[in-house]
C-alpha atoms as a PDB file:
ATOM      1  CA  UNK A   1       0.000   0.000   0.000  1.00  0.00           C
ATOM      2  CA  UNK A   2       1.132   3.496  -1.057  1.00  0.00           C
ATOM      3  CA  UNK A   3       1.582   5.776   1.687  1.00  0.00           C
ATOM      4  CA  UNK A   4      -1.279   8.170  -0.028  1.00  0.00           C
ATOM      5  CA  UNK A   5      -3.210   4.912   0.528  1.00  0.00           C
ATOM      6  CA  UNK A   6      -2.502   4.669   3.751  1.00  0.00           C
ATOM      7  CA  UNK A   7      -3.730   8.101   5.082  1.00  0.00           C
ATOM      8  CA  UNK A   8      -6.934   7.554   3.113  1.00  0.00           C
ATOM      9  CA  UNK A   9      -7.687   4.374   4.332  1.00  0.00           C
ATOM     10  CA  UNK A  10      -6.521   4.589   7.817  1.00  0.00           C
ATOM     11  CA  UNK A  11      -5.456   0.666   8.642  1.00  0.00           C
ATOM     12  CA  UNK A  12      -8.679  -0.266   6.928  1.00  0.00           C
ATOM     13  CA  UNK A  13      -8.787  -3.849   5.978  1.00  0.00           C
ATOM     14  CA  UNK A  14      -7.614  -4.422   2.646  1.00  0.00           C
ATOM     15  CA  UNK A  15      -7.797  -7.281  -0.091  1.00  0.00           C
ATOM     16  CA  UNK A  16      -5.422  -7.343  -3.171  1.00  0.00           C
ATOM     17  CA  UNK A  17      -6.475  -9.044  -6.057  1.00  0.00           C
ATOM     18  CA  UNK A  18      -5.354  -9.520  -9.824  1.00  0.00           C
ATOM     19  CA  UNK A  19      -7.957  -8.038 -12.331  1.00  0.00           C
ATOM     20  CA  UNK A  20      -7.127  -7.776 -16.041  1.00  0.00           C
ATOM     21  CA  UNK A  21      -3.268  -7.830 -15.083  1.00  0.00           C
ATOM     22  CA  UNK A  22      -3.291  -5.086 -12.575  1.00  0.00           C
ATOM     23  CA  UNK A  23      -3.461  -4.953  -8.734  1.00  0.00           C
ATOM     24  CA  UNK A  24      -7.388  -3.994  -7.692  1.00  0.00           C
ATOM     25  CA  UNK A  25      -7.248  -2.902  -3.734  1.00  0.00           C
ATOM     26  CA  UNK A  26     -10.271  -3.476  -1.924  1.00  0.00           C
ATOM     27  CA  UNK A  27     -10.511  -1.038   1.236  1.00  0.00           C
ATOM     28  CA  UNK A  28     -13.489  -1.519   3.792  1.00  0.00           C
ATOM     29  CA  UNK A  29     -13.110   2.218   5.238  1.00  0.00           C
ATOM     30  CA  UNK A  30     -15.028   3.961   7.225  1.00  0.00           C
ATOM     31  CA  UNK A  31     -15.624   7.360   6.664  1.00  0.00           C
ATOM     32  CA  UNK A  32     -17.318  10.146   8.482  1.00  0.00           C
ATOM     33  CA  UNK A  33     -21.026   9.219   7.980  1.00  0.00           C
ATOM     34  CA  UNK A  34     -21.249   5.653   5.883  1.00  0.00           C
ATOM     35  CA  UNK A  35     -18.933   3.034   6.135  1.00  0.00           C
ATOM     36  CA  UNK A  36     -17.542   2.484   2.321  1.00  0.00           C
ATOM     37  CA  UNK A  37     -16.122  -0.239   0.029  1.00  0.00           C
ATOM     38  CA  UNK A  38     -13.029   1.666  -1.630  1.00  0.00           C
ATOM     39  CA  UNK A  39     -11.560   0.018  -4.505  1.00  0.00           C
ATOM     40  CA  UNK A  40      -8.774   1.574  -6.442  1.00  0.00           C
ATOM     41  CA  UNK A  41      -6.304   0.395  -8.993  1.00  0.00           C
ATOM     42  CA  UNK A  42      -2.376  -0.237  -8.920  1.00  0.00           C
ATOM     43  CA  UNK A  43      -0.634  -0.691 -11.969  1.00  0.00           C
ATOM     44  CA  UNK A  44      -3.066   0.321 -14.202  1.00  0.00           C
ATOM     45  CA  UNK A  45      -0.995   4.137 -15.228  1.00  0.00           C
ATOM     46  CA  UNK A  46       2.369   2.099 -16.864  1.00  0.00           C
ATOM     47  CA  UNK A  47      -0.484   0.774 -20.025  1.00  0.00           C
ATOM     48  CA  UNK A  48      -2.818   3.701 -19.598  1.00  0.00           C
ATOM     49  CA  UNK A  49      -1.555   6.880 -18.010  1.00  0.00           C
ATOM     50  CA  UNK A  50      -4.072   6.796 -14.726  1.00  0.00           C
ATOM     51  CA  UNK A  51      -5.309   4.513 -12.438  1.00  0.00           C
ATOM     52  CA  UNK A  52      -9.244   4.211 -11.621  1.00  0.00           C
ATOM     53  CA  UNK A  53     -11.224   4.045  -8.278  1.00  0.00           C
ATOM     54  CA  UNK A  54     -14.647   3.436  -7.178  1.00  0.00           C
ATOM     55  CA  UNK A  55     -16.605   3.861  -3.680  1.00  0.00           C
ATOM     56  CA  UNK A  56     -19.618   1.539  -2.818  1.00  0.00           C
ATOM     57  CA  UNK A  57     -21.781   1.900   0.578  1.00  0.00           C
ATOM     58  CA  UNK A  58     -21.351  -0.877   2.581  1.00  0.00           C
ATOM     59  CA  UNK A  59     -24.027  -2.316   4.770  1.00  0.00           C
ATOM     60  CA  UNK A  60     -23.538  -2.339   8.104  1.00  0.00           C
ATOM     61  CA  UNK A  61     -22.563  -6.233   8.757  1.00  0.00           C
ATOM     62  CA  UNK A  62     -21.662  -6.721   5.065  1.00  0.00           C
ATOM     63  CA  UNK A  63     -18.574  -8.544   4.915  1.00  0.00           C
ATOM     64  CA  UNK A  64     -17.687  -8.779   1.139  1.00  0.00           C
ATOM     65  CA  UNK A  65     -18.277  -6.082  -1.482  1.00  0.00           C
ATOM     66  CA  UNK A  66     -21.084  -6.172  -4.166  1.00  0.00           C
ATOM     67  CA  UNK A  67     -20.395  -9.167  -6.773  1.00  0.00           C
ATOM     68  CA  UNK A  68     -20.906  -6.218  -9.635  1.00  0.00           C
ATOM     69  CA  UNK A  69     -17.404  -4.608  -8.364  1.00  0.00           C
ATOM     70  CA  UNK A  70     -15.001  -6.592 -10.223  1.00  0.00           C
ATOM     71  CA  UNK A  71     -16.971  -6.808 -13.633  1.00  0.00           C
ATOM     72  CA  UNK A  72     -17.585  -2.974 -13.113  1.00  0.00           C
ATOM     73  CA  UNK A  73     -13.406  -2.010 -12.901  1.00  0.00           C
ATOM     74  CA  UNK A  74     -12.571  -4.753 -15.492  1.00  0.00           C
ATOM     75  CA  UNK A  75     -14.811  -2.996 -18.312  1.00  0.00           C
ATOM     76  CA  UNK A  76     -13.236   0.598 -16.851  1.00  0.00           C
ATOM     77  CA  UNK A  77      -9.785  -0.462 -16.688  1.00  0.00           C
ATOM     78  CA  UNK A  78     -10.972  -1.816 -20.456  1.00  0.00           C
ATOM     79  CA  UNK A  79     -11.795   1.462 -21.372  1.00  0.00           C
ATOM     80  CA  UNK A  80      -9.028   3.148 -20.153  1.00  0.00           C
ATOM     81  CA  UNK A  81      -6.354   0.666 -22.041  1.00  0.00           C
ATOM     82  CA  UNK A  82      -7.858   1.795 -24.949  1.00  0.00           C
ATOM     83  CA  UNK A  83      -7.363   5.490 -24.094  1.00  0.00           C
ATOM     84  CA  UNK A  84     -11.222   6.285 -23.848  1.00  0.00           C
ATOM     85  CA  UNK A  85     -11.592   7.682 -20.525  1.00  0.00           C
ATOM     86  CA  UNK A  86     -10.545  11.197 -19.308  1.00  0.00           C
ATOM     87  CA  UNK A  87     -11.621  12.974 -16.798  1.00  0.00           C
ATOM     88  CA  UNK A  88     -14.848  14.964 -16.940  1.00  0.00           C
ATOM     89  CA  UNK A  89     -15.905  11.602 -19.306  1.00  0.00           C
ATOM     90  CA  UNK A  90     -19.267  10.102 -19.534  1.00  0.00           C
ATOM     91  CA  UNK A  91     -19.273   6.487 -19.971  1.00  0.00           C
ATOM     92  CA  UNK A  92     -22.120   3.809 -20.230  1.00  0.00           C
ATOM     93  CA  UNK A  93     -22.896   0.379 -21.802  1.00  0.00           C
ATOM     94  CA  UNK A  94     -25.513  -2.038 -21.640  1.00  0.00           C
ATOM     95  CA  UNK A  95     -26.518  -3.183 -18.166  1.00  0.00           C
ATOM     96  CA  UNK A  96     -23.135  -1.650 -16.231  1.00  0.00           C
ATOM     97  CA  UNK A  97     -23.905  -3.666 -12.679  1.00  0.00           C
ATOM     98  CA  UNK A  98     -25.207  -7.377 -14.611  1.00  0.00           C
ATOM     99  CA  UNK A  99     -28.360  -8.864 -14.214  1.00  0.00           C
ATOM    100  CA  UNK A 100     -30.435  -8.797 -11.293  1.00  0.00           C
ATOM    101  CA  UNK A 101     -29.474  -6.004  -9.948  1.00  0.00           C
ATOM    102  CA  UNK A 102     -32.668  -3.069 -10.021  1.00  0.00           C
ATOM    103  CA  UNK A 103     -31.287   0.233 -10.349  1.00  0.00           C
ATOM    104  CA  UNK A 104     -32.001   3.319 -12.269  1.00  0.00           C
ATOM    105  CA  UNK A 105     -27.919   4.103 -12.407  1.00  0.00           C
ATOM    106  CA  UNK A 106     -26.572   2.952 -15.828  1.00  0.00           C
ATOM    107  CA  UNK A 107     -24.095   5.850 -16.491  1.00  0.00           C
ATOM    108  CA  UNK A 108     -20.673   6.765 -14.724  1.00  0.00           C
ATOM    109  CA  UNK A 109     -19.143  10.248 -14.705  1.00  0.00           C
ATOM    110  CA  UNK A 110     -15.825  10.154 -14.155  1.00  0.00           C
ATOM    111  CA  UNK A 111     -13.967  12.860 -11.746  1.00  0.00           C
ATOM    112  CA  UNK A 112     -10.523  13.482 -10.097  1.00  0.00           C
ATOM    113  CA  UNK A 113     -10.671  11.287  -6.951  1.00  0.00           C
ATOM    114  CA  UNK A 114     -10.844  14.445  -4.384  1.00  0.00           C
ATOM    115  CA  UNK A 115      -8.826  12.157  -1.871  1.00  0.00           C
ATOM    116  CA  UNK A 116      -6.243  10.919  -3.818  1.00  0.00           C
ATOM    117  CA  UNK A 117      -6.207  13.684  -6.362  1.00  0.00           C
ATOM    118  CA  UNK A 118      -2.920  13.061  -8.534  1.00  0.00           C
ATOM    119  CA  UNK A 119      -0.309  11.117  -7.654  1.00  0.00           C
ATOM    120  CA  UNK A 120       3.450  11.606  -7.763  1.00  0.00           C
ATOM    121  CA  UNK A 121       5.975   9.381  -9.087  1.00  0.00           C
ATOM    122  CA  UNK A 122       9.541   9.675  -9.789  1.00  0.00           C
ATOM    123  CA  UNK A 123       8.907   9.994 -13.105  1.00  0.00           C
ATOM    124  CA  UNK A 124       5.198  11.105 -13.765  1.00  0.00           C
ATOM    125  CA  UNK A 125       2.179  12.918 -12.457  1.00  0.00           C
ATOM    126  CA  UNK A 126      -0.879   9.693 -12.263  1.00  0.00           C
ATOM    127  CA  UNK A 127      -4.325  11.029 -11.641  1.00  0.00           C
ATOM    128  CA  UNK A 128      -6.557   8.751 -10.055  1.00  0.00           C
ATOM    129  CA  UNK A 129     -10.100   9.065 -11.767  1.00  0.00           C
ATOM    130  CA  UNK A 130     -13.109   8.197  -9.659  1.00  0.00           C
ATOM    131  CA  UNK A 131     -16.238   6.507 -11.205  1.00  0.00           C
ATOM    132  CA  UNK A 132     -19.532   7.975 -10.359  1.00  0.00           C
ATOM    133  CA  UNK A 133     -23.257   6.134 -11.160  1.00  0.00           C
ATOM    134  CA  UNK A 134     -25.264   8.093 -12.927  1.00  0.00           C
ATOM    135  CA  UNK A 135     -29.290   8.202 -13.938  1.00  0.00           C
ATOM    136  CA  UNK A 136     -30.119   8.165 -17.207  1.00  0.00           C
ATOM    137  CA  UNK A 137     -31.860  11.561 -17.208  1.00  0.00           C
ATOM    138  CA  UNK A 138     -28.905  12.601 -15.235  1.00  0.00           C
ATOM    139  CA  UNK A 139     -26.549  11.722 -18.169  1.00  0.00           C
ATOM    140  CA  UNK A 140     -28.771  13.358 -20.837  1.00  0.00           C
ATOM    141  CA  UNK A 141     -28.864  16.675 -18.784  1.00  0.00           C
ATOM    142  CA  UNK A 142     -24.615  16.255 -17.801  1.00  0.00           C
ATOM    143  CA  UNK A 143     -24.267  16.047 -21.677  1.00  0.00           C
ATOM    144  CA  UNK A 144     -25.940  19.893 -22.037  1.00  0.00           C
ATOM    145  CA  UNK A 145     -24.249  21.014 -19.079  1.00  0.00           C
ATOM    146  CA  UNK A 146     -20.839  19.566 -17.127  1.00  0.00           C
ATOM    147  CA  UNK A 147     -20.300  16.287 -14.959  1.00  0.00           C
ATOM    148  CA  UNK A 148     -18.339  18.211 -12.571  1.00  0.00           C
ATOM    149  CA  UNK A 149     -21.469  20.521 -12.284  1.00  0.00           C
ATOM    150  CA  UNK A 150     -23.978  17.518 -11.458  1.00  0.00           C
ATOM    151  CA  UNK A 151     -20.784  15.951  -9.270  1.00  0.00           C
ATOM    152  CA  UNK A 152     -20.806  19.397  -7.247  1.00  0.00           C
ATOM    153  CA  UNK A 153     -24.730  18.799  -6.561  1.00  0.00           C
ATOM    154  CA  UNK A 154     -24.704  15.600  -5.463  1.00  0.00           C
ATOM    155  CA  UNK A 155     -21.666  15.713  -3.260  1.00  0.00           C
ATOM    156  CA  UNK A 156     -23.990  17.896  -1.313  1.00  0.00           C
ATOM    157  CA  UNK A 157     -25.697  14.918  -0.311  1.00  0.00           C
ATOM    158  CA  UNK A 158     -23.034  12.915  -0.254  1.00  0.00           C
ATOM    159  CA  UNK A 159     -19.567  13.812  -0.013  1.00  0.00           C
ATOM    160  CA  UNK A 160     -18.284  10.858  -0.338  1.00  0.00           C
ATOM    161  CA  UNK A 161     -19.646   9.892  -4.171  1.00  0.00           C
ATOM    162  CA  UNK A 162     -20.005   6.798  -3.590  1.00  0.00           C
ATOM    163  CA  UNK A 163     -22.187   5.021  -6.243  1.00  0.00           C
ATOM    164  CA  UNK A 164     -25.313   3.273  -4.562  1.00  0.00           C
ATOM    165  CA  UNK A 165     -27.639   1.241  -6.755  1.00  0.00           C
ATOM    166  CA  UNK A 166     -30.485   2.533  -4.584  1.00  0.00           C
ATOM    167  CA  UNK A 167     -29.794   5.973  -5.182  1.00  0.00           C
ATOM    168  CA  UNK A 168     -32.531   8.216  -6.337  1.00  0.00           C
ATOM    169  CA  UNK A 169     -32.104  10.868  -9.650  1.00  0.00           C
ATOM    170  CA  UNK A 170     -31.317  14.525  -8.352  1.00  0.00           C
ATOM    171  CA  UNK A 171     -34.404  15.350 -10.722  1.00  0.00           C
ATOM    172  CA  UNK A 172     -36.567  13.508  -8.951  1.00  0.00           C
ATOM    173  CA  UNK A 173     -36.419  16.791  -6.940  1.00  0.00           C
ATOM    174  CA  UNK A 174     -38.216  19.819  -8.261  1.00  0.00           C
ATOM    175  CA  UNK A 175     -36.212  22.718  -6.002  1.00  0.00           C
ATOM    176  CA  UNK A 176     -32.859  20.631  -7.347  1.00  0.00           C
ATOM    177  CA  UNK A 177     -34.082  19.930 -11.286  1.00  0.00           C
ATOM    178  CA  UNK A 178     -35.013  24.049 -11.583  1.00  0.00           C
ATOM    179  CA  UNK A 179     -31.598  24.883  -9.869  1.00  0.00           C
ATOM    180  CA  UNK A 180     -29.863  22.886 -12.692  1.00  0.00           C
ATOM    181  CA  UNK A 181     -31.529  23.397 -15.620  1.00  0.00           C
ATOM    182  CA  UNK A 182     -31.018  27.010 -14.647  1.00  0.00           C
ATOM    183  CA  UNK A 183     -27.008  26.700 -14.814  1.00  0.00           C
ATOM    184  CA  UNK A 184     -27.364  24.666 -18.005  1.00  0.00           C
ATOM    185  CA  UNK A 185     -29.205  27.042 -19.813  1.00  0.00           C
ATOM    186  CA  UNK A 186     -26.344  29.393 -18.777  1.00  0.00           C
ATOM    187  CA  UNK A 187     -23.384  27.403 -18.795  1.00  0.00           C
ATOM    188  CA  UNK A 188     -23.396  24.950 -21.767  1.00  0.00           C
ATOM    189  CA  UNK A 189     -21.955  21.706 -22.029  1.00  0.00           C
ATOM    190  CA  UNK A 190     -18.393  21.090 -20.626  1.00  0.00           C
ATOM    191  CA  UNK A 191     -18.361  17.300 -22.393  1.00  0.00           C
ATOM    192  CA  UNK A 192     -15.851  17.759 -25.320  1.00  0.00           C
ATOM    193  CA  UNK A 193     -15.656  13.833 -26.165  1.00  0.00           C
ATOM    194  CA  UNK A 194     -18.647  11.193 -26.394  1.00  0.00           C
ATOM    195  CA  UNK A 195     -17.521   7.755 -25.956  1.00  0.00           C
ATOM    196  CA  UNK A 196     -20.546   5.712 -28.251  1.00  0.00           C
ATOM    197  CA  UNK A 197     -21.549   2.215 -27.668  1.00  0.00           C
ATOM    198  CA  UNK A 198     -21.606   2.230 -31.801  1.00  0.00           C
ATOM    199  CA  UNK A 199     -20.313   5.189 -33.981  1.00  0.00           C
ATOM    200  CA  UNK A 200     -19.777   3.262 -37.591  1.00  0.00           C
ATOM    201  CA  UNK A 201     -18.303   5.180 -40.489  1.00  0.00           C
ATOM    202  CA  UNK A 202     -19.493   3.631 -44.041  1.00  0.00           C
ATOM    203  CA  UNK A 203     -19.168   4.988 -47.782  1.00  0.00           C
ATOM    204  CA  UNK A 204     -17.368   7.895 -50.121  1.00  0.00           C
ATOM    205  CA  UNK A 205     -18.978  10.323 -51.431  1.00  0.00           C
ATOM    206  CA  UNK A 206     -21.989   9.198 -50.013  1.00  0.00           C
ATOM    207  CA  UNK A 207     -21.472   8.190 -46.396  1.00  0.00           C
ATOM    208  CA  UNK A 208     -23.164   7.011 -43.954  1.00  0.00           C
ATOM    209  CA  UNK A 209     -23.306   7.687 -39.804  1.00  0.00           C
ATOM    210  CA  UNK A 210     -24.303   4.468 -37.641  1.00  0.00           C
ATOM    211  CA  UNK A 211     -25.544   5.019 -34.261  1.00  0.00           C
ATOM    212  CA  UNK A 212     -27.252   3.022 -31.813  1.00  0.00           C
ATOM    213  CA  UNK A 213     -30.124   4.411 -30.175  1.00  0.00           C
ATOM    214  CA  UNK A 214     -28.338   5.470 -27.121  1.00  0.00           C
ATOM    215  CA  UNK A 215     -25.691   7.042 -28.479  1.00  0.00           C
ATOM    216  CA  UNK A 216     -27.983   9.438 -30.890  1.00  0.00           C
ATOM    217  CA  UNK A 217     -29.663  10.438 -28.195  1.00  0.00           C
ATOM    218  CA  UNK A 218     -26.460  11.478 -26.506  1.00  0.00           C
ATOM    219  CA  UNK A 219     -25.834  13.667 -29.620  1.00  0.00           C
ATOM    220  CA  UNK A 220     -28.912  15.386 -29.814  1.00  0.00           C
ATOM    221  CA  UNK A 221     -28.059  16.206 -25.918  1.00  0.00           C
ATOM    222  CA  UNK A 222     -24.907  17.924 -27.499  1.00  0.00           C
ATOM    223  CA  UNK A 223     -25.516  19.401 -30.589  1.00  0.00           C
ATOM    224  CA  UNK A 224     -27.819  22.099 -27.572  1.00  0.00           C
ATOM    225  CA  UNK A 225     -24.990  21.730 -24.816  1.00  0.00           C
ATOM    226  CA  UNK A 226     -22.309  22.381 -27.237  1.00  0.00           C
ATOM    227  CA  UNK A 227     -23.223  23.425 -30.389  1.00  0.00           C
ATOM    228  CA  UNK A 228     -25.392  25.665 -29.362  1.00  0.00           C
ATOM    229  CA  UNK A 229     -22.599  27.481 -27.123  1.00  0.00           C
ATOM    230  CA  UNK A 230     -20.271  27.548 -30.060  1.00  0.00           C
ATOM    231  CA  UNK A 231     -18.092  24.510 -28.883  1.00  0.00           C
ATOM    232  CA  UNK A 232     -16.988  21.493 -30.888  1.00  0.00           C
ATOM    233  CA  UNK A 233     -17.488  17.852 -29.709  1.00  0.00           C
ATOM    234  CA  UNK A 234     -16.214  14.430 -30.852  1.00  0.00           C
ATOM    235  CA  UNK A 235     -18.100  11.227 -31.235  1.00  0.00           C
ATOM    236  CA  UNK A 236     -16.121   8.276 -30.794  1.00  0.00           C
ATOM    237  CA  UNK A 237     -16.216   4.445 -30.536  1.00  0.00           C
ATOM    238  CA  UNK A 238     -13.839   1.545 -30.909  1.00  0.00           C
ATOM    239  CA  UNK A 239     -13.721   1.872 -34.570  1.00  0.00           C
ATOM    240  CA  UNK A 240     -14.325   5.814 -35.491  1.00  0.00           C
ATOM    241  CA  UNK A 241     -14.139   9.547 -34.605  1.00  0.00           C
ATOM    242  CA  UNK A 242     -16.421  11.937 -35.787  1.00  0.00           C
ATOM    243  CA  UNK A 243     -15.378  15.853 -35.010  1.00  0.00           C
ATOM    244  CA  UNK A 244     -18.817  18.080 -34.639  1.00  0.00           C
ATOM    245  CA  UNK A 245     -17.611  21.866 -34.934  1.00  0.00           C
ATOM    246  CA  UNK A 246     -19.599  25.266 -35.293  1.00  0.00           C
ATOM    247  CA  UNK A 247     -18.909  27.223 -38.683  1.00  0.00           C
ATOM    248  CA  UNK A 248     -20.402  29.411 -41.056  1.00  0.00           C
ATOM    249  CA  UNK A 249     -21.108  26.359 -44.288  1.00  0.00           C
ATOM    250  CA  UNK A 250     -22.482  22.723 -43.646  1.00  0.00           C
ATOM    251  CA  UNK A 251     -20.272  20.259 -44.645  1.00  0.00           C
ATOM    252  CA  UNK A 252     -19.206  16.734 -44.013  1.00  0.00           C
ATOM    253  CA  UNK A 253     -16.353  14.597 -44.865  1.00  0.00           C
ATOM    254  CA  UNK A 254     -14.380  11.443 -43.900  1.00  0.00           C
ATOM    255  CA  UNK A 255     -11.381  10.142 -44.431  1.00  0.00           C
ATOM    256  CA  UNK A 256     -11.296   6.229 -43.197  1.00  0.00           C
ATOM    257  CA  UNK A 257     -13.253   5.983 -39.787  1.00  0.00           C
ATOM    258  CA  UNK A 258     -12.427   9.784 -39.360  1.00  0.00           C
ATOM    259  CA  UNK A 259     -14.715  12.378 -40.292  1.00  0.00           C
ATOM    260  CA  UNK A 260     -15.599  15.729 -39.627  1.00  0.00           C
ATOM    261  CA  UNK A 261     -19.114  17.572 -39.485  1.00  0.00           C
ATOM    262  CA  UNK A 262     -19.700  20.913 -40.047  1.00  0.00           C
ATOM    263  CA  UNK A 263     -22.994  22.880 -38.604  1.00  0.00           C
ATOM    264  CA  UNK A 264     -24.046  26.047 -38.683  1.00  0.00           C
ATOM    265  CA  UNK A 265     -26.505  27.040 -36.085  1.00  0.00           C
ATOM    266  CA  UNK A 266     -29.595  26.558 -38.264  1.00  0.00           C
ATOM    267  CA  UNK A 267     -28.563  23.047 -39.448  1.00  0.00           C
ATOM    268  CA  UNK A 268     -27.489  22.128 -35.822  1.00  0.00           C
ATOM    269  CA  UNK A 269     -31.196  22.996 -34.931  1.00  0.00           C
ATOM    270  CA  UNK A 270     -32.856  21.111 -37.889  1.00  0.00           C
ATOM    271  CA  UNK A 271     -31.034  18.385 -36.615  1.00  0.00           C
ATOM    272  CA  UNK A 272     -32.217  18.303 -33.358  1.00  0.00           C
ATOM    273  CA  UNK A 273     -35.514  18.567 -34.247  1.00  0.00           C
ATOM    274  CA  UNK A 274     -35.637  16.133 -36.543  1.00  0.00           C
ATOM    275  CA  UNK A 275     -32.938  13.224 -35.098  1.00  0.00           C
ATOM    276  CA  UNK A 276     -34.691  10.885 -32.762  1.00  0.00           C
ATOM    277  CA  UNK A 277     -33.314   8.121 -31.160  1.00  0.00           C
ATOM    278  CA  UNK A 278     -34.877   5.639 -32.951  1.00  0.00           C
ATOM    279  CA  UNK A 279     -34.029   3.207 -35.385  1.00  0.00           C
ATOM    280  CA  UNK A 280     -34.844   4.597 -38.984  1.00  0.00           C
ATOM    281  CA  UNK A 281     -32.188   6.829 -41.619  1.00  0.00           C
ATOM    282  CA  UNK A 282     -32.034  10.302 -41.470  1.00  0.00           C
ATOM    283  CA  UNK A 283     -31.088  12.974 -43.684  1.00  0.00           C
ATOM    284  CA  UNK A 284     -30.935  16.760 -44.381  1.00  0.00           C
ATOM    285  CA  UNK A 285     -30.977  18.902 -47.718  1.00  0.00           C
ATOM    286  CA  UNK A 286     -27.858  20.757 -46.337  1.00  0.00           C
ATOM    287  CA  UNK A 287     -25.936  17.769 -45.809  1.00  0.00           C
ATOM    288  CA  UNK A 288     -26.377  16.066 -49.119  1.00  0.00           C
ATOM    289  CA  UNK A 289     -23.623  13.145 -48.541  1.00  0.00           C
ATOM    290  CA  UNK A 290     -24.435  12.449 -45.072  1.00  0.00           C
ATOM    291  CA  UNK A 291     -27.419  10.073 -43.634  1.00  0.00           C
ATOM    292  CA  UNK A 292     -27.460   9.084 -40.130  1.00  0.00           C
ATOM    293  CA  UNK A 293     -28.852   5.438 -39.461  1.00  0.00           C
ATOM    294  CA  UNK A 294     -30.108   4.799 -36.200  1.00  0.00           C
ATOM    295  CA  UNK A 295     -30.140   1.170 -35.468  1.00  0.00           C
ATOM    296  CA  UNK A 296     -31.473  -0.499 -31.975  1.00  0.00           C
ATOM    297  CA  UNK A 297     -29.298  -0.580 -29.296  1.00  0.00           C
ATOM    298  CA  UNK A 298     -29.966  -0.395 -24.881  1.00  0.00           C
ATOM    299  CA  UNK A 299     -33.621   0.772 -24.300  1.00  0.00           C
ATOM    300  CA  UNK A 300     -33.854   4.115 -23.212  1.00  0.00           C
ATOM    301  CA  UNK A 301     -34.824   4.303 -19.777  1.00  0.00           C
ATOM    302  CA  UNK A 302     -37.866   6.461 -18.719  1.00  0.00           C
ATOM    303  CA  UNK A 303     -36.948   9.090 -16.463  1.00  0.00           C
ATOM    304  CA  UNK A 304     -37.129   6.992 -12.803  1.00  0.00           C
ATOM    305  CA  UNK A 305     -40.352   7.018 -10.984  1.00  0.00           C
ATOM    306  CA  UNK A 306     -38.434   7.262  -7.298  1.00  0.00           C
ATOM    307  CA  UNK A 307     -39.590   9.494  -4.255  1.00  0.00           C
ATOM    308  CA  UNK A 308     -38.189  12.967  -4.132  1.00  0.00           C
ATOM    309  CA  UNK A 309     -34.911  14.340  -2.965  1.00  0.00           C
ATOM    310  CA  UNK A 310     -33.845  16.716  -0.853  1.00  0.00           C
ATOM    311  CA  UNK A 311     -30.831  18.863  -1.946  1.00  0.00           C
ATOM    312  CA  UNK A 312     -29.072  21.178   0.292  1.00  0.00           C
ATOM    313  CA  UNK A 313     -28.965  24.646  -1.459  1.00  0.00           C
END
């Protein structure tokens, strides 16, 4: 244990284990208010450049962690091999926490760990990214406004950002939903990069734009967070990477599985009027050589049906 370890976890019980060919540590800590599962990465920075944590209440007499905490880190520390997480990142994919396991969370945000922050080597400076559930109306409104934003919020309730299945959206609560929507009509969208379960670049001079469901819906979310504050975004997947930019002509055009997009303001709207997350193809007159085919993906979750919350102002 590093000694930045040590002073987080206080002589907390700790298991070690091997997980996709780095060291996952396993800290039952308690912390002021909720005793915690803590697990955090070691190794992980020499093939990726960071290393990964993520909190979990623990139950009062629980002795092991959740089952859904190893398969969790082993699709992050996936991710982050293949250099698709940063922080201030939105990431999701089908059924995150496994079957049988009823939650309304499906999304992580992913943050500088406030208690380990970055660490120092010899040689480099590793930050240690923290993964934070997420609703799925949470994730459509981070993607028109900023994770950090929504992180701030919720860290009023609880400090720790730990990610519990049973949690509740923070728009479940009317005072909290106005507050926000308030700072992202203001403040725009501070999510430069989309990672997409599928993003599929086909054709020439013709091409076409392959999304599943979930992932168009995330780019409506950002053509108004982004586009619509003058910012460029990038879509990308496992097998393309498609620049959206502001400018004063439509245009699009790729070049392998990169491509570029072009939108005025007036196209950006059409766009988002008009692009629905649901399978069909889509096209524009001022974007002659692009269509956009939705095809099925996750099902869209309905915004959650859970009591209210209460969020400290």
């Amino acid at each position: 244990m590093t000694a930045a370890e040590a002073g987080r976890w206080a002589g907390a019980p700790v298991t070690v284990s091997p997980l996709e060919g780095v060291e996952l540590r396993v800290g039952a800590v308690a912390t002021p208010g909720r005793p915690l599962w803590w697990a955090v990465t070691r190794g992980l920075f020499a093939q990726s450049g960071l290393e990964l944590s993520l909190r979990l209440p623990r139950g009062k007499d629980e002795l092991t962690p959740p089952p859904f905490l190893a398969p969790v880190m082993t699709k992050l520390i996936g991710f982050a091999r293949e250099g698709r997480l940063t922080e201030g990142q939105v990431v999701e994919w089908p059924r995150p926490f496994g079957p049988g396991v009823e939650t309304d969370l499906g999304v992580f945000a992913l943050t500088i760990d406030p208690a380990f922050g970055t660490i120092r080597t010899a040689h480099d400076a590793v930050p240690v990214l923290l993964a934070v559930g997420l609703t799925a109306d949470e994730a459509r409104l981070v993607r028109e406004w900023s994770p950090q934003g929504l992180l701030e919020v919720l860290a009023r309730l609880d400090p720790t950002l730990s990610t519990s299945v049973e949690r509740a959206s923070l728009l479940s609560s009317p005072r909290a939903r106005q507050a926000i929507e308030q700072r992202v009509e203001r403040e725009g969208s501070s999510m430069g990069v989309l990672v997409a379960e599928r993003s599929e670049l086909s054709g020439k001079d013709k091409a076409t734009w392959t999304l599943d469901t979930r992932s168009c819906d995330a780019l409506v979310s950002l053509l108004k967070g982004r586009l619509g504050h003058q910012r460029p975004f990038t879509v990308r997947s496992a097998t393309s990477s498609v620049e959206v930019v502001p400018a004063d002509s439509d245009a699009f055009t790729a070049s392998g599985n990169q491509a570029t997009l072009k939108l005025t303001q007036p196209t950006s709207r059409a766009l988002r009027a008009n692009l629905k997350p649901l399978p069909g193809r889509y096209r524009w007159d001022d974007l002659p050589n692009l269509t956009i085919e939705v095809k099925p993906g996750t099902e869209l979750r309905p915004p959650p049906s859970t009591p209210a919350v209460n969020v400290p102002s």
